[in-house]
Each structure stands twice: as C-alpha cells, then as structure tokens.
C-alpha atoms as a PDB file:
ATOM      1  CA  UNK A   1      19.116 -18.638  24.189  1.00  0.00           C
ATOM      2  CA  UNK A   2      15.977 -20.773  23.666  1.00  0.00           C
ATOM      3  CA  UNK A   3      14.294 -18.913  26.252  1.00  0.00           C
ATOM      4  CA  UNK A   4      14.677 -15.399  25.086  1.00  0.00           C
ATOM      5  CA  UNK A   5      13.596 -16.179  21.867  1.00  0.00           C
ATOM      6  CA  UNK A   6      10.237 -17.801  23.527  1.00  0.00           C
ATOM      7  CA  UNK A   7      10.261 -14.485  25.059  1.00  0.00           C
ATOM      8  CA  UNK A   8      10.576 -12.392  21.892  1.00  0.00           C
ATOM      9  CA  UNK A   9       7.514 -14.701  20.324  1.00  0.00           C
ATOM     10  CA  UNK A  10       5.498 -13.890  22.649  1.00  0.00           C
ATOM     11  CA  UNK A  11       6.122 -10.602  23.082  1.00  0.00           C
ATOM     12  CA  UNK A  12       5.319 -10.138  19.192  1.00  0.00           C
ATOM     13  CA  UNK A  13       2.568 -12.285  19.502  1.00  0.00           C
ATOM     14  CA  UNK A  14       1.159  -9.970  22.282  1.00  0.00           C
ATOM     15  CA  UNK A  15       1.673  -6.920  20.350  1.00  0.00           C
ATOM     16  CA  UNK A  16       0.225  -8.875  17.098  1.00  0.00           C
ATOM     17  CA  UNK A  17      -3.052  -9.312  19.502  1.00  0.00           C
ATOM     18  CA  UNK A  18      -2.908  -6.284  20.775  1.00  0.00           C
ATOM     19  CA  UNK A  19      -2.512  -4.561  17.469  1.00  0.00           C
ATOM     20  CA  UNK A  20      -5.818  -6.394  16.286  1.00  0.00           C
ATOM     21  CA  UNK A  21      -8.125  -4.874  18.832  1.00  0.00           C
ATOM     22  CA  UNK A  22      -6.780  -1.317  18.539  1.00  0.00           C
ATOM     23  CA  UNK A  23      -7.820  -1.530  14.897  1.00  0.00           C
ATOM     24  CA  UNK A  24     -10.732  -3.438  15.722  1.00  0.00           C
ATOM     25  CA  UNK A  25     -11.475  -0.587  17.914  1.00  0.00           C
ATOM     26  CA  UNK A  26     -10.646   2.288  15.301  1.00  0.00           C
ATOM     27  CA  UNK A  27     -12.738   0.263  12.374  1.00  0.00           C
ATOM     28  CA  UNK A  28     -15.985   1.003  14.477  1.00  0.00           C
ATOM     29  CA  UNK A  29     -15.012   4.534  14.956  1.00  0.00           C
ATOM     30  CA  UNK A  30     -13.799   5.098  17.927  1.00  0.00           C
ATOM     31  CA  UNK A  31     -11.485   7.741  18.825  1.00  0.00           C
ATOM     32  CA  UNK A  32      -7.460   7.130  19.755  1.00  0.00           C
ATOM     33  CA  UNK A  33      -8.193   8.059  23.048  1.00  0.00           C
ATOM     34  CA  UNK A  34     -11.322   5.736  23.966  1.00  0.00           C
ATOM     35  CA  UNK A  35      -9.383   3.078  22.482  1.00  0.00           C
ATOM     36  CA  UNK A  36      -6.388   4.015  24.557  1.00  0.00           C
ATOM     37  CA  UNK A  37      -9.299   4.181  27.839  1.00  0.00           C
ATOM     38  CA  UNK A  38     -11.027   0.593  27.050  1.00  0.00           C
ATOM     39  CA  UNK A  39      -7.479  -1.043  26.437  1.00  0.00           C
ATOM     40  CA  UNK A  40      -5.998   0.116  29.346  1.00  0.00           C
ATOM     41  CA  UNK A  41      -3.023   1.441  27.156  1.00  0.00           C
ATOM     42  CA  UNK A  42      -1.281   5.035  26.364  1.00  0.00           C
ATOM     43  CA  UNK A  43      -2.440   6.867  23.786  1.00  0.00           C
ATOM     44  CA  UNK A  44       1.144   6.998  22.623  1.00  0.00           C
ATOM     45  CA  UNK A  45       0.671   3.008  22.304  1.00  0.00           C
ATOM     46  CA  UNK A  46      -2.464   3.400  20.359  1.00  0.00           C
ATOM     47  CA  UNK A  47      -1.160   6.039  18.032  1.00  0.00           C
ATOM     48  CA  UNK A  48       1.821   3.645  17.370  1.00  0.00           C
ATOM     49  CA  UNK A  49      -0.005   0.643  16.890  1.00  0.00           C
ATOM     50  CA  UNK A  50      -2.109   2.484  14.783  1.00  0.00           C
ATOM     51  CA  UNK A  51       0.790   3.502  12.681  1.00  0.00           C
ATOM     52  CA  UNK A  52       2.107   0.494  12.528  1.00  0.00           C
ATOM     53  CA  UNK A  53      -1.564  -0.961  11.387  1.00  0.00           C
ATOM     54  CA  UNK A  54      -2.005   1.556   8.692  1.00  0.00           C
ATOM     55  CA  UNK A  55       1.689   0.470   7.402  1.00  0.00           C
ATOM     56  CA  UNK A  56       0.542  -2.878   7.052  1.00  0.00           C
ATOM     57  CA  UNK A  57      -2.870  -2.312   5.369  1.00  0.00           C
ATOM     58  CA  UNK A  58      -0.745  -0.094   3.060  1.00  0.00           C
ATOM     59  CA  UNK A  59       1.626  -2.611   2.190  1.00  0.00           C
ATOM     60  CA  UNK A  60      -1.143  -4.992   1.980  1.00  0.00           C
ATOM     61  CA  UNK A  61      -2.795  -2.489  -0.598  1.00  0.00           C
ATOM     62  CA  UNK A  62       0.298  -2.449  -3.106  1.00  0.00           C
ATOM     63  CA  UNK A  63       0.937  -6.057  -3.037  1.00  0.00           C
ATOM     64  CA  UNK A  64      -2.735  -6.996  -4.092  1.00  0.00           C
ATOM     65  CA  UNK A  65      -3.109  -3.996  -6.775  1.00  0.00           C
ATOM     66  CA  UNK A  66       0.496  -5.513  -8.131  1.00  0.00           C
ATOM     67  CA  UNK A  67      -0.959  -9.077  -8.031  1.00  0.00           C
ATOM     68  CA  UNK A  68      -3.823  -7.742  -9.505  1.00  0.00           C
ATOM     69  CA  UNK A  69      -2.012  -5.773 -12.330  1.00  0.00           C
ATOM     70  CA  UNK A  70       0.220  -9.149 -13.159  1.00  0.00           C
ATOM     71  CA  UNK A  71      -2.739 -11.317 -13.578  1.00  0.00           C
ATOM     72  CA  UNK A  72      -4.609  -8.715 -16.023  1.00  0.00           C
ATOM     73  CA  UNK A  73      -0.839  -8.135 -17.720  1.00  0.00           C
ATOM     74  CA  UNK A  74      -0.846 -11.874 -18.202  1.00  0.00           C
ATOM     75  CA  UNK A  75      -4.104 -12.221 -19.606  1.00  0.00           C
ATOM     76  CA  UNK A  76      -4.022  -9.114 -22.177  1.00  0.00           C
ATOM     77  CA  UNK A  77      -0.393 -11.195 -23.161  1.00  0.00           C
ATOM     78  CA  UNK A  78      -2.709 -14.630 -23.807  1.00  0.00           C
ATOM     79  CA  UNK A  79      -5.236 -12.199 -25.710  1.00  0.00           C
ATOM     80  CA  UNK A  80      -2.508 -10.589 -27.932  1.00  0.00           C
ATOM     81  CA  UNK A  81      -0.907 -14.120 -28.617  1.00  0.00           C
ATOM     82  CA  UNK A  82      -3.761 -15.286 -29.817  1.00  0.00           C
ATOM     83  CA  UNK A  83      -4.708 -12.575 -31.925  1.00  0.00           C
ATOM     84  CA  UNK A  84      -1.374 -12.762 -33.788  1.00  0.00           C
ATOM     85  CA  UNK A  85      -1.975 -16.348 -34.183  1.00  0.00           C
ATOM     86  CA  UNK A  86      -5.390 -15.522 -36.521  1.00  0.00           C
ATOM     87  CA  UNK A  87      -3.914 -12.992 -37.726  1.00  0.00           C
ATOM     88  CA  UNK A  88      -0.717 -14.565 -39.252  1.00  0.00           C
ATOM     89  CA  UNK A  89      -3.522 -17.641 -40.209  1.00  0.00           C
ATOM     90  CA  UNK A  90      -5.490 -15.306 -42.062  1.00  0.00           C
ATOM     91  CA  UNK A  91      -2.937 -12.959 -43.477  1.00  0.00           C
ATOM     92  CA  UNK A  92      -3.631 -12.149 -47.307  1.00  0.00           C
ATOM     93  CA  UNK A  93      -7.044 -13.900 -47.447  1.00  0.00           C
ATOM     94  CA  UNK A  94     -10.008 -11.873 -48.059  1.00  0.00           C
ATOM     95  CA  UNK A  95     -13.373 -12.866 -47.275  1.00  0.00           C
ATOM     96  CA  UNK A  96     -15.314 -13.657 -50.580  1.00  0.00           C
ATOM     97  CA  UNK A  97     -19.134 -14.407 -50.393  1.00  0.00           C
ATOM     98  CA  UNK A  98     -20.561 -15.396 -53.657  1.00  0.00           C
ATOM     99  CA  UNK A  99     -24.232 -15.674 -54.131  1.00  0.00           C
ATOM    100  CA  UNK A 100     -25.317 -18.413 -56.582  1.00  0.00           C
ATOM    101  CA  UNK A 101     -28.998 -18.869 -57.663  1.00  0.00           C
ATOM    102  CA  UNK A 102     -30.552 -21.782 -59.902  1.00  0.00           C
ATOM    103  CA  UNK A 103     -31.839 -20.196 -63.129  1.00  0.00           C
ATOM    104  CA  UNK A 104     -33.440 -21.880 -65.906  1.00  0.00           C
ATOM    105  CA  UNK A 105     -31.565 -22.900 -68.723  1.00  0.00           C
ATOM    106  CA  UNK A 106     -32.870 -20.143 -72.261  1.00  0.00           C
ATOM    107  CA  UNK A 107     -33.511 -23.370 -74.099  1.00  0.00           C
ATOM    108  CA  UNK A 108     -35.515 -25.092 -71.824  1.00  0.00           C
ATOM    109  CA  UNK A 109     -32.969 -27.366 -71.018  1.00  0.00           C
ATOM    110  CA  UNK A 110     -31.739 -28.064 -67.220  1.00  0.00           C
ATOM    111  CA  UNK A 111     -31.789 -24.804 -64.597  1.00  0.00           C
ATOM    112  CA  UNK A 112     -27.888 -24.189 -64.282  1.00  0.00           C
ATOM    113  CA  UNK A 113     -26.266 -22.925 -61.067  1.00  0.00           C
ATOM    114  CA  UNK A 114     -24.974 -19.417 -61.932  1.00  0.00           C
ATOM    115  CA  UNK A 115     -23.074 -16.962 -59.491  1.00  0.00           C
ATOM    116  CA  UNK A 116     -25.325 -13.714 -59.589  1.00  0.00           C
ATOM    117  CA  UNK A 117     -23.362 -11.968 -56.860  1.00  0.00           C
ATOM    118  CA  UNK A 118     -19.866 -11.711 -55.722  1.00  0.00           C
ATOM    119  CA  UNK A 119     -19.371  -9.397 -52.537  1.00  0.00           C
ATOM    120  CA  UNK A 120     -15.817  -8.850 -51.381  1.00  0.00           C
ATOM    121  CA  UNK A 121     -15.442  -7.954 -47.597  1.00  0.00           C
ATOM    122  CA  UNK A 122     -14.032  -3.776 -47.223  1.00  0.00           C
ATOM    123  CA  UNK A 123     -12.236  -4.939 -44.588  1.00  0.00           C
ATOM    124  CA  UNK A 124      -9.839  -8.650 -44.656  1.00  0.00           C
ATOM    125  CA  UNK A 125     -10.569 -11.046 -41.736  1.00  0.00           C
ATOM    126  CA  UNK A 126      -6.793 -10.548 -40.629  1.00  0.00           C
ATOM    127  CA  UNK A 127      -7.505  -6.797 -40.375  1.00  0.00           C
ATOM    128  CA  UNK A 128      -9.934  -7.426 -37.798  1.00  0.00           C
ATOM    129  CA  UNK A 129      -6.976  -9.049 -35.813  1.00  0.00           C
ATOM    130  CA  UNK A 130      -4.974  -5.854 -36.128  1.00  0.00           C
ATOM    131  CA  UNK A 131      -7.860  -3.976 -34.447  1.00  0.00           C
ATOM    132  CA  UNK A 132      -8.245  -6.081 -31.874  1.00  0.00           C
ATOM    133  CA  UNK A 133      -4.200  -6.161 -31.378  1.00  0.00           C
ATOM    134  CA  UNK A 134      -3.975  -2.223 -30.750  1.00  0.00           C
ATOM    135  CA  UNK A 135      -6.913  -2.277 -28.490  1.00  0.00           C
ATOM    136  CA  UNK A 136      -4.996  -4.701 -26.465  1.00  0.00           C
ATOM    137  CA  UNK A 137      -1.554  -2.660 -26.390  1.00  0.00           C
ATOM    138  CA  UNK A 138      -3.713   0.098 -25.675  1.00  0.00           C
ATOM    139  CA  UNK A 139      -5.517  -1.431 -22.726  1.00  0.00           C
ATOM    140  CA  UNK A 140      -1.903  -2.300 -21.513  1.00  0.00           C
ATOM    141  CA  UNK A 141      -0.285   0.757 -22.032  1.00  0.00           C
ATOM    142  CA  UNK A 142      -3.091   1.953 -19.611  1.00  0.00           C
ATOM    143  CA  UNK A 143      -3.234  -0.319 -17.056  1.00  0.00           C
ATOM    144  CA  UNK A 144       0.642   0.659 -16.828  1.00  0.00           C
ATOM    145  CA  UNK A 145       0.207   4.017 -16.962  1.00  0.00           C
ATOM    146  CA  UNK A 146       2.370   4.574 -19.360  1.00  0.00           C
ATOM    147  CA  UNK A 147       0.179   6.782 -21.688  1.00  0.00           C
ATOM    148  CA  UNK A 148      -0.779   9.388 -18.696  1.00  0.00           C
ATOM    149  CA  UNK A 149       0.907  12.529 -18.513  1.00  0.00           C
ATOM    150  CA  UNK A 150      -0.455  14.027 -15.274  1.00  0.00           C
ATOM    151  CA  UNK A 151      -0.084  10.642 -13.609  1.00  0.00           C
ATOM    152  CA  UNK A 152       2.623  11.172 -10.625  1.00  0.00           C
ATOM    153  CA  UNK A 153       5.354   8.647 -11.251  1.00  0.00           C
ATOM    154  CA  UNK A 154       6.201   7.421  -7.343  1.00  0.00           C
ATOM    155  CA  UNK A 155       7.848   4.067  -8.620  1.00  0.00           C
ATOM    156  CA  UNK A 156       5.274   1.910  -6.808  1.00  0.00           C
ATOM    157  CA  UNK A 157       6.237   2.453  -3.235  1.00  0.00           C
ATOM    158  CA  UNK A 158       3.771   4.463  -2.089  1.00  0.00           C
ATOM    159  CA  UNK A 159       4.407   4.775   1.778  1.00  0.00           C
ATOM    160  CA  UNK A 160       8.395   5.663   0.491  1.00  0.00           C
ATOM    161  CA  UNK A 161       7.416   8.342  -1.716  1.00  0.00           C
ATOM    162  CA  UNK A 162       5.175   9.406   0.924  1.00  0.00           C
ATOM    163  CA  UNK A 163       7.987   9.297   3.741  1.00  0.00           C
ATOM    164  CA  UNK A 164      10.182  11.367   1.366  1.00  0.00           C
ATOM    165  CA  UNK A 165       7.627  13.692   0.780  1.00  0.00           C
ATOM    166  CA  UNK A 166       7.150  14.367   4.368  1.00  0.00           C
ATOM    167  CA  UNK A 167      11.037  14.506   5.081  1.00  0.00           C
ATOM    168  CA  UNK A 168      10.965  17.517   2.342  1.00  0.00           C
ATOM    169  CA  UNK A 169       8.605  19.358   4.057  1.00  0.00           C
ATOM    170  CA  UNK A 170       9.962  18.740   7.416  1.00  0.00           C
ATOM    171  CA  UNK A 171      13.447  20.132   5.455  1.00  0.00           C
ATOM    172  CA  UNK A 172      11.894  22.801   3.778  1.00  0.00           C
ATOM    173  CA  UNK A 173      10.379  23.951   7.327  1.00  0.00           C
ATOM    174  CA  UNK A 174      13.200  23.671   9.417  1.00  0.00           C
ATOM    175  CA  UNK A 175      14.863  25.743   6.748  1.00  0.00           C
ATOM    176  CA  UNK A 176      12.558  28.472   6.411  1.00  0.00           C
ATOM    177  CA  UNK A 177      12.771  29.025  10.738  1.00  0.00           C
ATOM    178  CA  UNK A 178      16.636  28.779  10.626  1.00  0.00           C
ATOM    179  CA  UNK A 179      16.504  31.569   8.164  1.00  0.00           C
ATOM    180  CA  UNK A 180      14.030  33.555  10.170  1.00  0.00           C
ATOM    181  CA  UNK A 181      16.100  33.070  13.243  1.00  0.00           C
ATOM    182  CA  UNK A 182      18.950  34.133  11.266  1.00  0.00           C
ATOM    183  CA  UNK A 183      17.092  37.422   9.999  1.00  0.00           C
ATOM    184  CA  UNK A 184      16.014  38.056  13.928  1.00  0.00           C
ATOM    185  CA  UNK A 185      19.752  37.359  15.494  1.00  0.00           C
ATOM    186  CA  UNK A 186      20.308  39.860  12.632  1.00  0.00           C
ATOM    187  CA  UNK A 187      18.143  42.882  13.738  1.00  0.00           C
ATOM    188  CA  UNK A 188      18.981  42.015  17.426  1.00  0.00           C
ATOM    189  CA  UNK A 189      22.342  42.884  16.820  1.00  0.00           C
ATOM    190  CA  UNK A 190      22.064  46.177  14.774  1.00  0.00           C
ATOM    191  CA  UNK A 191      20.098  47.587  17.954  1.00  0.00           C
ATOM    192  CA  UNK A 192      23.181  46.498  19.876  1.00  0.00           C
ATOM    193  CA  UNK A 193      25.490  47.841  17.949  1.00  0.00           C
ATOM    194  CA  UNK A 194      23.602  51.412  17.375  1.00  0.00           C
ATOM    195  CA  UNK A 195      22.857  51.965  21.128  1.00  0.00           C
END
C-alpha cells in the first residue's frame, strides 16, 4: 500500500514538473507543437497539460480577485463605522464661528470685546458624515456589482459558467444536425416512395 502511494507522488510530482515547462514553454510563445517537439511529448499531452495549466491560472485568478474584493469590503466596512461614529458625535451641532474684535469703549473708557460677526456653517459637521457615508455604500455597491445592469451575473465561477456555456452550444449543435438529418431521412424517403 505504501508503495503505490510513493508511486502516485511521484507520478503527480512528474506531471507537476512536467506541467511547469510546458507553460514555461507556451509563456515565451512557442507553439503546442514545438513544445510537444523539445519535450519529447504528444501534442495531445501538451494540449492537456495546457488545459489543465490554464484551469489552474483561472482558479488562481478568482481566488485572488475574491481575496482582493474581501479586503477592500472590509476596509469600506472600517470607513463606514467610523463615519457613523462622527456622525452620531456630531449629530445636532452646528458649526458656529463668531468673530469678536476689541473696540474702544464711546466714553473713553476700556476697549470692550464685542462679537461683530456670527457665521453659521450651510451645511452641519454631521452632514458631512452623511456624504461621506453614501459615497461609501456607493463604492460598495460597485465593487459588488450590484448597481450594474448589463453586468452578466455568472455567480463567481467563471470556468463553470463557461463549461455550461460550451455544453449549450455543443446541445444546441447537436440539435440543429439531428434535425437536419431528420429533414434529409425525410426527403430520402418521399423519392422512395414516389418511384
């Protein structure tokens, strides 16, 4: 038992290597069939291995966009927390800026401090928050996908959809030739039956 699962390691470690310089080969450009020459392989071999390689690189692909995705979800989710923190802080406070000049006194007494302007921010600090809070839902919604119409909905397994796409097509095909070698059997026996 131990030595047929030696066997099997190897054997996937061979293909593992073997895998590497086909797309090695393929990175610099060359063709299936000069890697399948150099390698001493079949190009049936290469085109499998190169399946198999583009499979991977796929997969590969999709796992770091999703990583990617969950560490920009997580941060917008920091960003938003905070903002509703400042904004629940400075909920109901506006932002008041007085200007106060010393003026001289009319009877030559002492210059008093008087308030000669009063300017009330348009817009409350806590509104500012609010801003910032849709323009991080929006940013999420995005990243999602969730606000684009035309976007095609695949449910993040690409090389799935893909597979089921092609297995329509291949349906589709073999349906359209059975019923054209349905309409031929057809005519083929009308001219039998007439002569």
């Amino acid at each position: 038992m131990g030595e047929k699962t030696h066997k099997k390691a190897l054997k996937r470690m061979e293909i593992r290597d073997r895998r590497r310089q086909v797309s090695a080969l393929y990175m610099r450009g060359w063709t299936q069939f000069e890697i399948a020459k150099s390698l001493s392989l079949s190009p049936t071999t290469v085109y499998s291995d190169l399946k198999a390689v583009r499979k991977e690189w796929l997969n590969k692909a999709i796992n770091n966009y999703q990583a990617r995705q969950a560490e920009e979800l997580a941060k917008l989710d920091n960003l938003e927390k905070e903002c509703w923190k400042q904004y629940h802080a400075l909920m109901g406070k506006e932002k008041v800026t007085e200007i106060k000049r010393l003026l001289p006194s009319g009877d030559g007494g002492p210059s008093v401090m008087t308030t000669v302007e009063r300017r009330v921010e348009t817009q409350p600090p806590w509104e500012r928050y609010l801003d910032k809070i849709i323009t991080i839902i929006e940013r999420r919604c995005r990243l999602l996908g969730i606000n684009e119409p035309d976007r095609l909905d695949i449910g993040g397994d690409l090389a799935a959809a893909l597979r089921e796409l092609a297995d329509r097509e291949k349906a589709y095909t073999e349906q359209q030739e059975k019923g054209e070698m349905e309409n031929d059997n057809s005519h083929g026996n009308e001219g039998n039956q007439n002569a």
